[in-house]
N, C-alpha and C. Protein backbone atom coordinates (compact mmCIF):
# COMPACT_ATOMS: atom_id res chain seq x y z
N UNK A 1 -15.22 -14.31 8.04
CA UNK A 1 -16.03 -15.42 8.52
C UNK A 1 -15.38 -16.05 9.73
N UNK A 2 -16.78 -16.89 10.83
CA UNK A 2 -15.70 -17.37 11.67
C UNK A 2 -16.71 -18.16 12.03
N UNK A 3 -15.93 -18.91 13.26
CA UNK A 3 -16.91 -20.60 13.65
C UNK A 3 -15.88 -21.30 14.63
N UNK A 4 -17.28 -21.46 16.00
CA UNK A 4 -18.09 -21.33 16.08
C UNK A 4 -18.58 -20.41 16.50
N UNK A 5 -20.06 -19.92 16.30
CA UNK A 5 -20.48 -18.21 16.22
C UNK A 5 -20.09 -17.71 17.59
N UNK A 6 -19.70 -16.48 17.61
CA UNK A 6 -19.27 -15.47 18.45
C UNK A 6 -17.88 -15.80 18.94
N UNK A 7 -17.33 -16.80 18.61
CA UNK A 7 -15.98 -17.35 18.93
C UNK A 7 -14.74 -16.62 17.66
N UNK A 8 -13.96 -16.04 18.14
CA UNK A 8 -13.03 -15.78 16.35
C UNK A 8 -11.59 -16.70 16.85
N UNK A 9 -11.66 -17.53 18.00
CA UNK A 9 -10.27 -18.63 17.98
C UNK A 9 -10.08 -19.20 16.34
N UNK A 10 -11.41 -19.38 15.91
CA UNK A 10 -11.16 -20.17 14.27
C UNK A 10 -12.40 -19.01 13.33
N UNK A 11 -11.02 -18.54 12.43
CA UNK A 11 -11.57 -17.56 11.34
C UNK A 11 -10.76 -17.19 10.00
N UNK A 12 -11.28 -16.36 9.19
CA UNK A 12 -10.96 -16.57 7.80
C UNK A 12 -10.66 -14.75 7.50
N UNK A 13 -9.90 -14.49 6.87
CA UNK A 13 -9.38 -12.92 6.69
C UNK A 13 -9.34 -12.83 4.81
N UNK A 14 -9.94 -11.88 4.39
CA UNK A 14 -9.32 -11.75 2.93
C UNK A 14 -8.26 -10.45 2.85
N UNK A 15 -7.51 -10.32 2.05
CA UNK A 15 -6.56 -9.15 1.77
C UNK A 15 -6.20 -9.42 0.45
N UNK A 16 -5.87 -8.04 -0.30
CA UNK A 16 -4.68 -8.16 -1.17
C UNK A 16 -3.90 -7.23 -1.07
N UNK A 17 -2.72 -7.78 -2.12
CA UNK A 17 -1.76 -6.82 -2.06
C UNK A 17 -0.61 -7.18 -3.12
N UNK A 18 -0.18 -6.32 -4.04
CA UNK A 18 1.02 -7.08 -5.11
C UNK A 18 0.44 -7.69 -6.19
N UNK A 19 -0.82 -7.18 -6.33
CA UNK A 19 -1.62 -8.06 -7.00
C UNK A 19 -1.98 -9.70 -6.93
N UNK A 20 -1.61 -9.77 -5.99
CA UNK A 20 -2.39 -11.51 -5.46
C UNK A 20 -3.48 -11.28 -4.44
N UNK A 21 -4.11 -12.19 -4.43
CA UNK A 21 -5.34 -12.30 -3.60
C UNK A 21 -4.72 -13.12 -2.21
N UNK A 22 -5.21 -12.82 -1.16
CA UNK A 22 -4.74 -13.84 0.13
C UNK A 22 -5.81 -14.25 0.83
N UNK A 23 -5.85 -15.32 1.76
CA UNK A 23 -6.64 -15.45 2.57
C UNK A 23 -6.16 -16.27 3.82
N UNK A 24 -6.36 -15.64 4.72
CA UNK A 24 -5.52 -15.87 6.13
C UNK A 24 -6.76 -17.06 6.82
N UNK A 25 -6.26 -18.02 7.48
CA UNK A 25 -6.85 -19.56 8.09
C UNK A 25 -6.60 -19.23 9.47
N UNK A 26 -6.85 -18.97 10.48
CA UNK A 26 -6.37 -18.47 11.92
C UNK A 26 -7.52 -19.59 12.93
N UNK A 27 -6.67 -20.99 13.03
CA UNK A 27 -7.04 -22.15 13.83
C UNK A 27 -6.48 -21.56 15.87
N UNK A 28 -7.27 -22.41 15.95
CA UNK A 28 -7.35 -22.53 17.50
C UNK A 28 -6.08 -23.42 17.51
N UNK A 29 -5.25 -23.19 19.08
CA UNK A 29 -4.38 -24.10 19.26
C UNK A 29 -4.68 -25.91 19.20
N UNK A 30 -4.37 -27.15 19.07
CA UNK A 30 -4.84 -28.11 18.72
C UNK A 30 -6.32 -28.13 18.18
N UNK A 31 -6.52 -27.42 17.39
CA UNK A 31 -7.60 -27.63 16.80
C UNK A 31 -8.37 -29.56 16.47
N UNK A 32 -9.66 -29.19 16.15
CA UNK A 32 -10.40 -30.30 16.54
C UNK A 32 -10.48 -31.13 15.01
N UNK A 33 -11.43 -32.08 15.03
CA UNK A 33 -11.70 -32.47 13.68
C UNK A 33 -12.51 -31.65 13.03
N UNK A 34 -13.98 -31.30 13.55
CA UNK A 34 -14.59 -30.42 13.07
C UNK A 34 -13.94 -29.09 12.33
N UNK A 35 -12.73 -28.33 13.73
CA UNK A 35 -12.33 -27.54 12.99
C UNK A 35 -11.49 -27.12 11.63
N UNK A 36 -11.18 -28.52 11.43
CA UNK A 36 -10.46 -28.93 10.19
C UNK A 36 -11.04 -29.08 8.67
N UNK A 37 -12.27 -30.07 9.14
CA UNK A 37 -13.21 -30.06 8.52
C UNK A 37 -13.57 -28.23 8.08
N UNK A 38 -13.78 -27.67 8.73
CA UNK A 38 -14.48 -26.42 8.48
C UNK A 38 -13.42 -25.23 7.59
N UNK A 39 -11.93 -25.87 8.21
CA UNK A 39 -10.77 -24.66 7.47
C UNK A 39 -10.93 -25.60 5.85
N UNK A 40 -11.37 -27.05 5.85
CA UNK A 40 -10.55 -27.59 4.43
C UNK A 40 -11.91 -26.80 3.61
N UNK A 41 -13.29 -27.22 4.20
CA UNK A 41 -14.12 -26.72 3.46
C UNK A 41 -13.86 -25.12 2.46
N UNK A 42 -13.26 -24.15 3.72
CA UNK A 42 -13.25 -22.78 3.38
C UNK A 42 -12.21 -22.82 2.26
N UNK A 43 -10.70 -23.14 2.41
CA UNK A 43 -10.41 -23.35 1.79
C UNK A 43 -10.61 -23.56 0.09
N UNK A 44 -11.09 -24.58 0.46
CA UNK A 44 -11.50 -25.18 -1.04
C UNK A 44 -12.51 -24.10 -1.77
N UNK A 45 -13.34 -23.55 -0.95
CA UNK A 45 -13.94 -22.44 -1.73
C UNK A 45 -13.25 -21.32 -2.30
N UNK A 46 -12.03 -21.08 -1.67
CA UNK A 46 -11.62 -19.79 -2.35
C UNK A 46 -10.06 -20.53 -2.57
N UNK A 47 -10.38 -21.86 -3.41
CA UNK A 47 -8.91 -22.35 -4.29
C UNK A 47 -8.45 -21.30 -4.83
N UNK A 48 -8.36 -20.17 -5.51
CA UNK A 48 -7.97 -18.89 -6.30
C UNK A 48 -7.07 -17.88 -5.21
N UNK A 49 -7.50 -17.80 -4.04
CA UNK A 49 -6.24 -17.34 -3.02
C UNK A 49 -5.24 -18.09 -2.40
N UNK A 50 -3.95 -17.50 -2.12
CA UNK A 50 -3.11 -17.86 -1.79
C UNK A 50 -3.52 -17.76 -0.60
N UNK A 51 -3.28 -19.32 0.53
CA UNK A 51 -3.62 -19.11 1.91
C UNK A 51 -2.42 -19.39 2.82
N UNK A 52 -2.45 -18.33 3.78
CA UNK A 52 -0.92 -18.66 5.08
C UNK A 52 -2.77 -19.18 6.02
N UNK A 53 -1.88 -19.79 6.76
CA UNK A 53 -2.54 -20.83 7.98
C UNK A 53 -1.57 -20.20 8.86
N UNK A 54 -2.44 -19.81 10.31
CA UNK A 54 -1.69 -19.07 11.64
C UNK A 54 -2.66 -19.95 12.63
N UNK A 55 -1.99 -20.91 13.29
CA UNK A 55 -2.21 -21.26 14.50
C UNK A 55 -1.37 -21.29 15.70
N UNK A 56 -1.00 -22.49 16.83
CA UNK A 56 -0.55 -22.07 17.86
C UNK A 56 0.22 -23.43 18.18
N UNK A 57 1.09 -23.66 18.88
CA UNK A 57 2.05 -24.96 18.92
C UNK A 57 1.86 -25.82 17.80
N UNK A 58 2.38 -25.54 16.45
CA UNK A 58 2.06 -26.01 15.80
C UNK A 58 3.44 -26.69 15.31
N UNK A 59 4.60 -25.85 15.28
CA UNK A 59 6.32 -26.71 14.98
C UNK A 59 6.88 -26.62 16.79
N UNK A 60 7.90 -27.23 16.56
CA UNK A 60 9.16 -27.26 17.86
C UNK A 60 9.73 -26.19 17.53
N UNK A 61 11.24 -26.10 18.26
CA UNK A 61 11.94 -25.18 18.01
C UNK A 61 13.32 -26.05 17.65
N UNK A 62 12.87 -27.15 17.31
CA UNK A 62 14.10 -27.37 16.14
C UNK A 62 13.67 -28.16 14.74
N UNK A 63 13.04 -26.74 14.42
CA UNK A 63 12.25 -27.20 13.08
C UNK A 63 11.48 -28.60 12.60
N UNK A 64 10.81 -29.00 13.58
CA UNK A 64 10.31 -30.13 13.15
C UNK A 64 8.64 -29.97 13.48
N UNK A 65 7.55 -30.65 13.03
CA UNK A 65 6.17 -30.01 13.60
C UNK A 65 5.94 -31.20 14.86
N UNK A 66 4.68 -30.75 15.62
CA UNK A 66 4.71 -31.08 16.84
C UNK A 66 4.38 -32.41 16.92
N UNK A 67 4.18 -33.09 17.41
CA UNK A 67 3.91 -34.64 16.89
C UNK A 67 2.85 -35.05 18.55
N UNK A 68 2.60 -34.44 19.26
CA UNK A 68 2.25 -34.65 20.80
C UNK A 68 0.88 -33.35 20.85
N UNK A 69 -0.11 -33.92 21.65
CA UNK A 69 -1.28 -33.18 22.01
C UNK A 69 -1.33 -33.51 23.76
N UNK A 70 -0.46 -34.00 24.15
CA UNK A 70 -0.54 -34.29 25.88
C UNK A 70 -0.79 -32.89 26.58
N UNK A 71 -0.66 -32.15 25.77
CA UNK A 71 -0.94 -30.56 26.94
C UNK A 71 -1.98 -30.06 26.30
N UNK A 72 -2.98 -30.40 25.29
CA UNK A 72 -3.96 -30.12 25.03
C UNK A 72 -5.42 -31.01 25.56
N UNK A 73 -6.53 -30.26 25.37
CA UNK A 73 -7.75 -30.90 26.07
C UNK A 73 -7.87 -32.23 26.12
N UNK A 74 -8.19 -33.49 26.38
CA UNK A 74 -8.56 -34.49 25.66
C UNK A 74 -9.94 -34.39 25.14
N UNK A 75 -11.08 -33.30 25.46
CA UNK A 75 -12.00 -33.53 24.94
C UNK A 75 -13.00 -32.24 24.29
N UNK A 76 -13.38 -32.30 23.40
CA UNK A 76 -13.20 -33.23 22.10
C UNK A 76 -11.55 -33.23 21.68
N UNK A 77 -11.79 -34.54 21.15
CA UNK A 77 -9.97 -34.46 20.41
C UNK A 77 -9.16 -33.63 20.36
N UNK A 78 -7.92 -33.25 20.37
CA UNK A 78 -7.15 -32.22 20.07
C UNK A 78 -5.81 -32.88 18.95
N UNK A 79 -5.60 -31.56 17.59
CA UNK A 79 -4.62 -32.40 16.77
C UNK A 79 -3.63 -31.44 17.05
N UNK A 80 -2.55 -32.15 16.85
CA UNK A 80 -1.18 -31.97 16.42
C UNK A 80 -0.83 -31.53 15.65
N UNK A 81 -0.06 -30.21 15.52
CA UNK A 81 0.86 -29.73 14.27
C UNK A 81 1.39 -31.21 13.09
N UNK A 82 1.37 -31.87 13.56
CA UNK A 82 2.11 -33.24 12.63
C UNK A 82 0.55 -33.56 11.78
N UNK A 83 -0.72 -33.87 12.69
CA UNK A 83 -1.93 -34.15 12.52
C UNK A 83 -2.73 -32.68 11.48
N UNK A 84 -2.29 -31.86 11.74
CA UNK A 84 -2.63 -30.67 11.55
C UNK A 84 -2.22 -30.85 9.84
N UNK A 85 -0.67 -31.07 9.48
CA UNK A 85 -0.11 -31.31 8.36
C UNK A 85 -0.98 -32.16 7.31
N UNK A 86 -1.36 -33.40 8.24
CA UNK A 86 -1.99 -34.73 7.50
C UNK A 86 -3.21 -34.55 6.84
N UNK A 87 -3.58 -33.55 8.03
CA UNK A 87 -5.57 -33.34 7.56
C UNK A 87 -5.71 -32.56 6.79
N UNK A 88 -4.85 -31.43 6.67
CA UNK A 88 -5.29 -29.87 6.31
C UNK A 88 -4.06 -29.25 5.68
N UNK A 89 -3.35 -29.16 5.91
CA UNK A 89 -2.25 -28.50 5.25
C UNK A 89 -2.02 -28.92 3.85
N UNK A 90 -1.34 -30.28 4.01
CA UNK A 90 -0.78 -30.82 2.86
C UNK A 90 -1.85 -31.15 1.94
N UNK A 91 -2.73 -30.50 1.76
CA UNK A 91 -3.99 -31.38 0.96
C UNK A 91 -4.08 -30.52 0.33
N UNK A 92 -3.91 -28.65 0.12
CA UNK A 92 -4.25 -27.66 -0.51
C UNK A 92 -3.57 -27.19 -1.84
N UNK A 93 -3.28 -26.98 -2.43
CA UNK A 93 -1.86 -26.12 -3.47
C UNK A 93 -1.78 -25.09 -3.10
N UNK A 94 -3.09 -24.03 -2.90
CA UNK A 94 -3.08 -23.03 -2.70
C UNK A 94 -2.58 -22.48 -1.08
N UNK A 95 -2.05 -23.45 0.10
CA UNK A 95 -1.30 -23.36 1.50
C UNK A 95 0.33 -23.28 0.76
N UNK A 96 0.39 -22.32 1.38
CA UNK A 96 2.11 -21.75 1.29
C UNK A 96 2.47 -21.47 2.22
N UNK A 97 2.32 -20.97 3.49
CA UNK A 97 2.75 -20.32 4.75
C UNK A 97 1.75 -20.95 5.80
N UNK A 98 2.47 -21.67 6.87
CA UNK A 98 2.02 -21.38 8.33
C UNK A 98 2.64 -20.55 9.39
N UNK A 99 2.06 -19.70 10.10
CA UNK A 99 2.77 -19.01 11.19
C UNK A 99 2.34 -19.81 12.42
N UNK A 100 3.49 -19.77 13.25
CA UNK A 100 2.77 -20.26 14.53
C UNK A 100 3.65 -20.05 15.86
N UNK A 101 3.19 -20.34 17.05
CA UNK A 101 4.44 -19.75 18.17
C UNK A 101 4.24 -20.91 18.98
N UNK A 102 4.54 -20.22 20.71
CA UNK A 102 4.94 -21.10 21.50
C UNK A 102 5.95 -22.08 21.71
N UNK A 103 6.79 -22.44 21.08
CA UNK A 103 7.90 -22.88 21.82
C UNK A 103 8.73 -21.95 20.92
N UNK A 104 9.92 -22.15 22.11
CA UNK A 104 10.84 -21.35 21.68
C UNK A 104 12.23 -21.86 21.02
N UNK A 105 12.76 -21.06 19.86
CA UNK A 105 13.44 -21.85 18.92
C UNK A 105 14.39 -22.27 19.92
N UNK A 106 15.25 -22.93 19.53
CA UNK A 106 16.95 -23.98 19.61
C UNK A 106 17.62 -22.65 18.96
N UNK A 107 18.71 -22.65 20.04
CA UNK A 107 19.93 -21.99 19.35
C UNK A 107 20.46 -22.01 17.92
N UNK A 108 20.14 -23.02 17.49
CA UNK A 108 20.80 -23.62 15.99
C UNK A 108 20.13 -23.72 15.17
N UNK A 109 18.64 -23.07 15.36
CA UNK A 109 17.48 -23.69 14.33
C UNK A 109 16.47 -22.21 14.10
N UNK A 110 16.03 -22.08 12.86
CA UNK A 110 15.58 -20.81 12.48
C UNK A 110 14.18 -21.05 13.15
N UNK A 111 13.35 -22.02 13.03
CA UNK A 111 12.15 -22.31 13.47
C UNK A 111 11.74 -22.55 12.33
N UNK A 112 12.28 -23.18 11.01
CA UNK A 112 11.94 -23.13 9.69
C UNK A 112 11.60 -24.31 9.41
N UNK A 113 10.47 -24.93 8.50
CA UNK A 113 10.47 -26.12 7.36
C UNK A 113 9.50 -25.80 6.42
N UNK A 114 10.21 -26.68 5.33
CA UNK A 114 9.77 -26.22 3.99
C UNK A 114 9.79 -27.68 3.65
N UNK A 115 7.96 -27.58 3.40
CA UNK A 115 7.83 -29.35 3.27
C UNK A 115 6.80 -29.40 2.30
N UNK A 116 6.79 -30.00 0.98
CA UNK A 116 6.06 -30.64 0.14
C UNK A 116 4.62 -31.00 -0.02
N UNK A 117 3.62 -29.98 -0.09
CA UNK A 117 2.57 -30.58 -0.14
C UNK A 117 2.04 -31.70 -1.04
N UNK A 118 0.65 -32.39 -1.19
CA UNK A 118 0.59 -33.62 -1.94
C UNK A 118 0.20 -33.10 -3.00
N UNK A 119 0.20 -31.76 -3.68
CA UNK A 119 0.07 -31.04 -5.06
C UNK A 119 1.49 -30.97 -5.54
N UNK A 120 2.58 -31.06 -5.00
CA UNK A 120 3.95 -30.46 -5.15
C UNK A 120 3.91 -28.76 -4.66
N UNK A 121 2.77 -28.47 -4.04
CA UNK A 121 3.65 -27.37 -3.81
C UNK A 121 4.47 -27.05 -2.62
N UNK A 122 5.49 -26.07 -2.56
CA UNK A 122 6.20 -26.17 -1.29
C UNK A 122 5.20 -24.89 -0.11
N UNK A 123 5.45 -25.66 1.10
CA UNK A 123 4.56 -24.79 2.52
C UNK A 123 5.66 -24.36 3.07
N UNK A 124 6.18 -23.46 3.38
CA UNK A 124 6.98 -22.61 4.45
C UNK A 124 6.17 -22.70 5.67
N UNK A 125 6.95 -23.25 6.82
CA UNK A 125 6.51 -23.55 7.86
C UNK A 125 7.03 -22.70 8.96
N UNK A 126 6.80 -21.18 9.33
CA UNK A 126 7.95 -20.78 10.29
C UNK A 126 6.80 -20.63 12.01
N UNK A 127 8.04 -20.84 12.59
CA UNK A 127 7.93 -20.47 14.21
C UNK A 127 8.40 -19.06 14.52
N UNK A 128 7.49 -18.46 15.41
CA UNK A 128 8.27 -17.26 15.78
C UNK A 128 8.33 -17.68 17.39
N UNK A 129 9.65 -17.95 17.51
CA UNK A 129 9.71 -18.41 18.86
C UNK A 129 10.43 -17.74 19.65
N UNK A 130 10.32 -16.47 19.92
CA UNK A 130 10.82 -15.78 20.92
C UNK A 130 9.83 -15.60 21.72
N UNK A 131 10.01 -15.61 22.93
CA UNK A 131 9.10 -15.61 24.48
C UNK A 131 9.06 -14.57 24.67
N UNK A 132 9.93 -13.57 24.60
CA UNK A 132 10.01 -12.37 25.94
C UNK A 132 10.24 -11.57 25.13
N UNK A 133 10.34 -10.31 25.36
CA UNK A 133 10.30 -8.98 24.96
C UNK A 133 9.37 -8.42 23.53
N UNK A 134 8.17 -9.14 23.20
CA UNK A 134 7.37 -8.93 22.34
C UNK A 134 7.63 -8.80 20.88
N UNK A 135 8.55 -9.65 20.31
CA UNK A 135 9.44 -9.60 19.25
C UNK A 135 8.07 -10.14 17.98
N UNK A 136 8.18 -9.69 16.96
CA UNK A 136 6.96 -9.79 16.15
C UNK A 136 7.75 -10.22 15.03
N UNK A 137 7.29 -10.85 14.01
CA UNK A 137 7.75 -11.41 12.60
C UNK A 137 7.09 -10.54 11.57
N UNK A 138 8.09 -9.97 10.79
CA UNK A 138 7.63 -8.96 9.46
C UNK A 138 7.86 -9.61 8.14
N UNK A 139 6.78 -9.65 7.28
CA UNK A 139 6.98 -10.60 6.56
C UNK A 139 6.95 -9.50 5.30
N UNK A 140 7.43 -9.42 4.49
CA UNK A 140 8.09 -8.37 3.56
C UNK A 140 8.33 -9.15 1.93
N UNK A 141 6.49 -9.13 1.22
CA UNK A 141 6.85 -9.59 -0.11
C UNK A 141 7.34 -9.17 -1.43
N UNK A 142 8.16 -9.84 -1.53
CA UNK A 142 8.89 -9.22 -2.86
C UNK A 142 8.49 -9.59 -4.02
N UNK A 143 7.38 -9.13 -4.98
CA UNK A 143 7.05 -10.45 -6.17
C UNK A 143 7.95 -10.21 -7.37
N UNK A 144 8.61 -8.96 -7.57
CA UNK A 144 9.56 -8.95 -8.86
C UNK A 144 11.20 -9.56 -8.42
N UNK A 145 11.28 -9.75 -7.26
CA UNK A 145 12.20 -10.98 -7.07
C UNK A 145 11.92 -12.23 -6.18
N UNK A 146 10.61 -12.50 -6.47
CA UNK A 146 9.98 -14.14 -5.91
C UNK A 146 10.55 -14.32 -4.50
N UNK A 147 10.22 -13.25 -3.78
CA UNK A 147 11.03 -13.36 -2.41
C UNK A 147 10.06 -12.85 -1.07
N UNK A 148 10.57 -13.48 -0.18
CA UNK A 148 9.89 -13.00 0.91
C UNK A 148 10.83 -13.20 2.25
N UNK A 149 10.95 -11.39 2.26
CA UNK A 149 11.86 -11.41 3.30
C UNK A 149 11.36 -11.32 4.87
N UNK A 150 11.89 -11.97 5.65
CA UNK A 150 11.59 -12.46 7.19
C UNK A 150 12.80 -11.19 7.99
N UNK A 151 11.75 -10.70 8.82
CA UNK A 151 12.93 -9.73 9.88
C UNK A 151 12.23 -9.62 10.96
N UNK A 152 12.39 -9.98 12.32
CA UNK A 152 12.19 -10.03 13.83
C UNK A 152 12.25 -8.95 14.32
N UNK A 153 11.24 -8.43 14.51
CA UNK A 153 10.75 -6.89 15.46
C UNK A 153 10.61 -7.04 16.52
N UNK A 154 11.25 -6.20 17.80
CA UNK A 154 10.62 -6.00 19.05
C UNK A 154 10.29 -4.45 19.00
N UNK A 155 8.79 -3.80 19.19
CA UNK A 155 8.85 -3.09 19.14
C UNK A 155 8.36 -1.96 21.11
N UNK A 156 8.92 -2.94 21.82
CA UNK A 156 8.82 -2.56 22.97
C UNK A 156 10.22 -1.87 23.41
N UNK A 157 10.13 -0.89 23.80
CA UNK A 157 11.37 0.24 25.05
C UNK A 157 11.15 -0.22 26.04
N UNK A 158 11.73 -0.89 26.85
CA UNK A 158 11.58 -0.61 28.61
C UNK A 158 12.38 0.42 28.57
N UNK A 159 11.58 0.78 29.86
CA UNK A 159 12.36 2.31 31.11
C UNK A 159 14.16 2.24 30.87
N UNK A 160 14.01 0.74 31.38
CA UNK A 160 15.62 0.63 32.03
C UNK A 160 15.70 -1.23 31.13
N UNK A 161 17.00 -0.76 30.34
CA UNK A 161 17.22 -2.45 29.76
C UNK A 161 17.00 -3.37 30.77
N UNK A 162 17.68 -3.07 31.79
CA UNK A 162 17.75 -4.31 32.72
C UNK A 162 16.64 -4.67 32.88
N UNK A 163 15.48 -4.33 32.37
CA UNK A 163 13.91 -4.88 33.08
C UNK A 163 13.55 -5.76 31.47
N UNK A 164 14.90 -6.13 30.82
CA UNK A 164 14.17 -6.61 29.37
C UNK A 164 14.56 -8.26 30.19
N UNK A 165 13.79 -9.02 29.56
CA UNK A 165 13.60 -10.84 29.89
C UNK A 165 15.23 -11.05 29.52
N UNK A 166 15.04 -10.55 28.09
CA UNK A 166 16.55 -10.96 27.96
C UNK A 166 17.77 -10.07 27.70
N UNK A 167 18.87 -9.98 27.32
CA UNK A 167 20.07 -9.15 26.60
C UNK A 167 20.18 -9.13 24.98
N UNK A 168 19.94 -8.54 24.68
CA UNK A 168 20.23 -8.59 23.05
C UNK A 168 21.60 -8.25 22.28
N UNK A 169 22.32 -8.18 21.57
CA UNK A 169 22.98 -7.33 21.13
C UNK A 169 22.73 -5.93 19.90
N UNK A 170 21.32 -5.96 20.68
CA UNK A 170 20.41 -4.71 19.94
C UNK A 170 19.85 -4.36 20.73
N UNK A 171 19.39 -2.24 20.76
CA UNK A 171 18.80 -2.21 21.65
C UNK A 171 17.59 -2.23 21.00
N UNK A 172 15.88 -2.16 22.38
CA UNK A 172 15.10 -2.24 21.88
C UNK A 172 14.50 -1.24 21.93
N UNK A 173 13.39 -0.40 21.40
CA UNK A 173 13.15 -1.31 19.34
C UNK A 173 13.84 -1.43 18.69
N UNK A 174 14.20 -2.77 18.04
CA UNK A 174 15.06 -2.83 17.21
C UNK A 174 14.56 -4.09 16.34
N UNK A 175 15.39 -4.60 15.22
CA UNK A 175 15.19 -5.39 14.18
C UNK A 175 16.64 -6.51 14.99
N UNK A 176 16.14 -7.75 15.51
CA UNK A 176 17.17 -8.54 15.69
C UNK A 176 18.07 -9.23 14.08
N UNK A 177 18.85 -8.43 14.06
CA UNK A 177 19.87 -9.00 12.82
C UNK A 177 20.14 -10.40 12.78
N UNK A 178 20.40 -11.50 13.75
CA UNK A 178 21.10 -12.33 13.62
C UNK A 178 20.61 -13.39 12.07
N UNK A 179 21.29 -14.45 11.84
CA UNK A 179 20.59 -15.53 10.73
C UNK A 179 19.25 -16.28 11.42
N UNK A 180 19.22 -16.22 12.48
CA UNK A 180 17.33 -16.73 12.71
C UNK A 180 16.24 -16.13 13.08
N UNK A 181 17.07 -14.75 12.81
CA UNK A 181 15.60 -13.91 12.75
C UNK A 181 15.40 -12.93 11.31
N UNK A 182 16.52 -12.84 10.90
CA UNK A 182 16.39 -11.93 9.44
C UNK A 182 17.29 -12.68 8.38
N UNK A 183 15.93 -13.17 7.43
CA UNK A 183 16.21 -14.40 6.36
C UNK A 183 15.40 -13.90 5.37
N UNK A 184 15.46 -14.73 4.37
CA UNK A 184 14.95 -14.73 2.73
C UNK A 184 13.94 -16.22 2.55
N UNK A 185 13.50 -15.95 1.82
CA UNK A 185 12.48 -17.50 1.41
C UNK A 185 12.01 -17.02 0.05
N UNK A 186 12.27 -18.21 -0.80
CA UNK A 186 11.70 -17.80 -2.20
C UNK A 186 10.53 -18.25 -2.42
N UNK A 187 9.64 -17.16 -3.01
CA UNK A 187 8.62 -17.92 -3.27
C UNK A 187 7.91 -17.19 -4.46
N UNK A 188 7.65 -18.23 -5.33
CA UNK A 188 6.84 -17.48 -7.04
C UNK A 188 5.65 -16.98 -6.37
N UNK A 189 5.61 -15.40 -6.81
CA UNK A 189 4.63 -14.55 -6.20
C UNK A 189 3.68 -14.54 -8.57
N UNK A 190 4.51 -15.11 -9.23
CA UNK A 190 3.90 -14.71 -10.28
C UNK A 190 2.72 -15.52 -10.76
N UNK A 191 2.87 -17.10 -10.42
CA UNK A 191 1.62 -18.22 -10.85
C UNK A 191 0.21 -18.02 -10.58
């Protein structure tokens, strides 16, 4: 499903896998009120799947969510990853995961938060904030050890390294090893 018609910036995905049901929320960058309105509605219809939410400047890159819409439209409204939290996120049980990009992490910061929805359940909040060399996030569920492992893909070769944005201490394709790109997150895959 998606909205508004012929537009898929805001749409709805089903999958399973592991025996859970999923359903993917894929918002427009500052999404609107309406569009909020329209993810809580969907939502709520399929309370029985587990939903990740993927939008776009939605945390910083030192783990905190965005709190500012100054580089988005003023019209109609535009919300905030912080706003985003208030309206829509934290209101679900069934929201466990947001993905989202555009800024790029802090040296010191995974791009991670893990924040309390108003059900008690916990939302994993990650950034994939690498800019350059097409580095992708693999998300790898484990349900007989309540885990979900995180590992950072670039799966681009240049010709010649020197034409990569940056230096790695991997070449590419490769899986960036360091602690903010290949991590663990627990999460009961059994409830």
């Amino acid at each position: 499903g998606y909205t508004p018609k012929d537009n898929y910036d805001n749409s709805y995905h089903f999958f399973s896998g592991g025996g859970m049901d999923f359903m993917i929320v894929s918002l427009e960058c500052g999404p609107t009120d309406d569009m909020i309105a329209w993810a809580n509605e969907i939502i709520l219809k399929n309370s029985d799947r587990r939903v990740i939410v993927i939008t776009h400047s939605y945390m910083l890159g030192n783990n905190t969510r965005d709190k500012t819409t100054n580089y988005l439209p003023p019209s109609p409204p535009a919300n905030s990853g912080e706003m985003l939290w208030q309206k829509l996120i934290s209101k679900h049980a069934n929201i466990f995961m947001v993905l989202s990009g555009h800024h790029e992490n802090s040296v010191e910061y995974k791009g991670l938060l893990r924040s309390k929805g108003i059900h008690g359940n916990i939302v994993n909040q990650l950034l994939c904030g690498d800019w350059f060399d097409g580095w992708l996030r693999v998300l790898n569920f484990v349900p007989e050890e309540d885990k979900i492992v995180i590992r950072t893909y670039s799966p681009w070769k240049p010709e010649n390294p020197s034409t990569q944005w940056r230096q790695y201490d991997v070449s590419l394709p490769n899986y960036d090893k360091d602690q903010f790109h290949e991590y663990e997150l627990s999460y009961d895959q059994h409830d």
